[in-house]
C-alpha atoms as a PDB file:
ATOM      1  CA  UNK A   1      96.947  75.298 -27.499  1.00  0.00           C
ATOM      2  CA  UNK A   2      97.928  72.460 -26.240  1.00  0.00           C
ATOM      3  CA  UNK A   3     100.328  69.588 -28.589  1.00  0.00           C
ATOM      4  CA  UNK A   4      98.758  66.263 -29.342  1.00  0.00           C
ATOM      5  CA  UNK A   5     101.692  64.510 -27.399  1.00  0.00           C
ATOM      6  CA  UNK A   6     100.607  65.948 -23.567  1.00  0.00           C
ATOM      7  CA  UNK A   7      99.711  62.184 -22.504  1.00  0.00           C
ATOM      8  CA  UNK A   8     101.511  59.183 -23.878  1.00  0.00           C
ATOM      9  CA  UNK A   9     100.489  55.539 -23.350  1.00  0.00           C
ATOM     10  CA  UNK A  10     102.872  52.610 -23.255  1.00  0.00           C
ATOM     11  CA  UNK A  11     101.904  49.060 -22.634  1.00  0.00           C
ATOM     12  CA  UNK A  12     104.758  47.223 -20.594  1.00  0.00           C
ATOM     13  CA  UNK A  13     105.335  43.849 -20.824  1.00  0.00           C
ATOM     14  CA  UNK A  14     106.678  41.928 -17.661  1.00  0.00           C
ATOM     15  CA  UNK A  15     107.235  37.899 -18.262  1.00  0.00           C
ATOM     16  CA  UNK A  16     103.669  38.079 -19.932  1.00  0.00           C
ATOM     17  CA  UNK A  17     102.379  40.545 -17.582  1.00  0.00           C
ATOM     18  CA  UNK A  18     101.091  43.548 -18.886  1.00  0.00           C
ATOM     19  CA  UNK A  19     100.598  46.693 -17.565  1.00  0.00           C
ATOM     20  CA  UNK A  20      99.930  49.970 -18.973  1.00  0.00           C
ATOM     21  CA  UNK A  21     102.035  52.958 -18.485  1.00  0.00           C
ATOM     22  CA  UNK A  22     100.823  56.858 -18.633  1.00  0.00           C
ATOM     23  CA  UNK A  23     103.182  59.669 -18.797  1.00  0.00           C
ATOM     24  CA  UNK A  24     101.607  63.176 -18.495  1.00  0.00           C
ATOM     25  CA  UNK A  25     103.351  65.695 -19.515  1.00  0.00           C
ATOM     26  CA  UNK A  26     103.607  69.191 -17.699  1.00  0.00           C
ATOM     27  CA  UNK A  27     104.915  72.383 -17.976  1.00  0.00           C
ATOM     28  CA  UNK A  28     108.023  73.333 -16.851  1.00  0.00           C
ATOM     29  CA  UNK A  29     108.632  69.981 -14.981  1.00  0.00           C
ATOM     30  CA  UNK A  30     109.460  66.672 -15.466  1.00  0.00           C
ATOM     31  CA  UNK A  31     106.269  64.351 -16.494  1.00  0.00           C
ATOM     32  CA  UNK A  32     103.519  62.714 -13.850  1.00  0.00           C
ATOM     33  CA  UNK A  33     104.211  58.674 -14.268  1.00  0.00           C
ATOM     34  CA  UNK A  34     101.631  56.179 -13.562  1.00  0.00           C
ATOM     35  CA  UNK A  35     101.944  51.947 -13.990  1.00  0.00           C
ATOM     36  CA  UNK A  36      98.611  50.521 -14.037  1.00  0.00           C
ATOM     37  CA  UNK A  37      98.239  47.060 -13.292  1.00  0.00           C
ATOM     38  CA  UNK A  38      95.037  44.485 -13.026  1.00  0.00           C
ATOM     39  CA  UNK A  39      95.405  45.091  -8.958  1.00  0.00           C
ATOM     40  CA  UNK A  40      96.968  48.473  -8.185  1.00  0.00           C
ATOM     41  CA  UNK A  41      99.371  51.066  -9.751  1.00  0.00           C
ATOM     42  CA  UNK A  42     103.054  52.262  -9.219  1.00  0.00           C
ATOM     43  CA  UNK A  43     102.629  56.331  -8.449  1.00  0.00           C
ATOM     44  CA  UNK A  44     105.254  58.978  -9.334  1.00  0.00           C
ATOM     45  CA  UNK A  45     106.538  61.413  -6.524  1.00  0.00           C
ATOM     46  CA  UNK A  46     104.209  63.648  -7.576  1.00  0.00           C
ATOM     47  CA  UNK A  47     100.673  61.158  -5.942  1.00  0.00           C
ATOM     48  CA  UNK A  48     100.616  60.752  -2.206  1.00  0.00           C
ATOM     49  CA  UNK A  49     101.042  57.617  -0.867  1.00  0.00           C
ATOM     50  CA  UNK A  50      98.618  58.922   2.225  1.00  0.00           C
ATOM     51  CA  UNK A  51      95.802  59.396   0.360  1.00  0.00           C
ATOM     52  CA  UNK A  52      96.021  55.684  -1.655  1.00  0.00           C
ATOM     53  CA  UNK A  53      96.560  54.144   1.856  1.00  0.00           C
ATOM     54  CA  UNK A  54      93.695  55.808   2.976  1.00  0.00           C
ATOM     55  CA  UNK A  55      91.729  54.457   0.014  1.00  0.00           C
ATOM     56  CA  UNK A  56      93.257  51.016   1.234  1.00  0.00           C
ATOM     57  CA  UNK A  57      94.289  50.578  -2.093  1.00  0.00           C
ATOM     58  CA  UNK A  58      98.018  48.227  -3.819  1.00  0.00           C
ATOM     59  CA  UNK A  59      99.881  51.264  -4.167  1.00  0.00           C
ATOM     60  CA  UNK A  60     103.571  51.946  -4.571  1.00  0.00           C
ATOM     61  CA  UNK A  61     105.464  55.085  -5.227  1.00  0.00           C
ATOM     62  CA  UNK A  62     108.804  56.177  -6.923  1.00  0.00           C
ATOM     63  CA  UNK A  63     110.846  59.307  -7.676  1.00  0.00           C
ATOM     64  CA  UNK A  64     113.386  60.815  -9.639  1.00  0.00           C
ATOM     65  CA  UNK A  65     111.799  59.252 -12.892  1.00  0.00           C
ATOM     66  CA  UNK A  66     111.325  61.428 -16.718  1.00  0.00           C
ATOM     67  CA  UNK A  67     110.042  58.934 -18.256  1.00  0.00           C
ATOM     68  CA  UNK A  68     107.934  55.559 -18.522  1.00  0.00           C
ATOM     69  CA  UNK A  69     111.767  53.626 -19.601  1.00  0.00           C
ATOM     70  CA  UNK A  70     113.175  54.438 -16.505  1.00  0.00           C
ATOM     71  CA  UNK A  71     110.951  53.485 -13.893  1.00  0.00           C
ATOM     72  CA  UNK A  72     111.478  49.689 -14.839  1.00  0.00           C
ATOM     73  CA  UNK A  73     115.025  50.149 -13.090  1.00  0.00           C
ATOM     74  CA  UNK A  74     113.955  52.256 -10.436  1.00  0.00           C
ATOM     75  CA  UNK A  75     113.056  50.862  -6.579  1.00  0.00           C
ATOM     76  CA  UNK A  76     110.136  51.270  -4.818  1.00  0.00           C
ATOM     77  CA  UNK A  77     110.461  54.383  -2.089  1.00  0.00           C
ATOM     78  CA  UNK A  78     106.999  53.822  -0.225  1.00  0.00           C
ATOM     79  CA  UNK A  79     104.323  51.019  -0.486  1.00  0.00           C
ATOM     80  CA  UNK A  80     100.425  51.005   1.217  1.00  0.00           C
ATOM     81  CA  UNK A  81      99.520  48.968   3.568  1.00  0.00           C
ATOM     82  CA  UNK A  82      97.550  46.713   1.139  1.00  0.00           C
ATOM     83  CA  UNK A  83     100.620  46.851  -1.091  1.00  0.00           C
ATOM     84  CA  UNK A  84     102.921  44.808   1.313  1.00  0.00           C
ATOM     85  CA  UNK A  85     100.524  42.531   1.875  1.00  0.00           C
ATOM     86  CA  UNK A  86     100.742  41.508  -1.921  1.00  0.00           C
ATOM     87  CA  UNK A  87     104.711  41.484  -0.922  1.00  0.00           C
ATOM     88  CA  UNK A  88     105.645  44.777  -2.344  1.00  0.00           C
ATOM     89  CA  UNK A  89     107.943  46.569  -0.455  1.00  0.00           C
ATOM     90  CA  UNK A  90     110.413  49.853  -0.444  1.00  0.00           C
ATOM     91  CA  UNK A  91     113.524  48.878  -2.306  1.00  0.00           C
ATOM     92  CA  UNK A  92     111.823  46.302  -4.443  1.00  0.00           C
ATOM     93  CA  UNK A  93     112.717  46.821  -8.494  1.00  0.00           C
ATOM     94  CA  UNK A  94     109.599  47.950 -10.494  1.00  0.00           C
ATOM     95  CA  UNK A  95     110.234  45.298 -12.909  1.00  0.00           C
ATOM     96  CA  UNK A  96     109.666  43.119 -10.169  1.00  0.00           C
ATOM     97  CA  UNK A  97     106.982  44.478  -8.551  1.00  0.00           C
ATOM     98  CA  UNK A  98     105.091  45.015 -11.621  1.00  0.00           C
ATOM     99  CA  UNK A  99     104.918  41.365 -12.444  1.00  0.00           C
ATOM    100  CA  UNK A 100     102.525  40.815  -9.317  1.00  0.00           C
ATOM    101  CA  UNK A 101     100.225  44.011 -10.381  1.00  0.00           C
END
């Protein structure tokens, strides 16, 4: 059976921006992350950047994150297309990019 805490739900607050913030746990591994924003999402290492760049959608991916806290610090590692058009780039803080999601 599976615990009542396998998905948690955080809403972020950026300046007055808000986003909402999923962490999934798994088993055996560190949890799937996932900032959801009014135009696109930030994507943990486990989502491929391919496939939302195919779907021409804002996307922008991290890594190395456990939890929801510590992507705010972390820099962006790939972006779509669509994404750097918004001016979201690799190397940009979340905090910062989350602010135009």
């Amino acid at each position: 059976m599976l615990p009542y805490t396998v998905l948690r739900t955080k809403i972020i607050d950026i300046d007055g921006k808000k986003v909402v913030g999923f962490e999934i746990d798994l088993p055996n591994a560190p949890p799937l992350i996932i900032l959801r924003g009014d135009k696109g999402f930030i994507m943990c290492g486990y989502l491929d950047i391919e496939v939302a760049e195919k779907l021409n959608i804002i996307a922008a991916r991290i890594t190395g994150v456990k939890n929801i806290e510590e992507t705010l610090d972390k820099t962006i590692s790939e972006a779509t297309s669509k994404a750097v058009e918004q001016g979201i780039k690799p190397g940009m803080k979340v905090r910062d990019v989350l602010k135009t999601l």
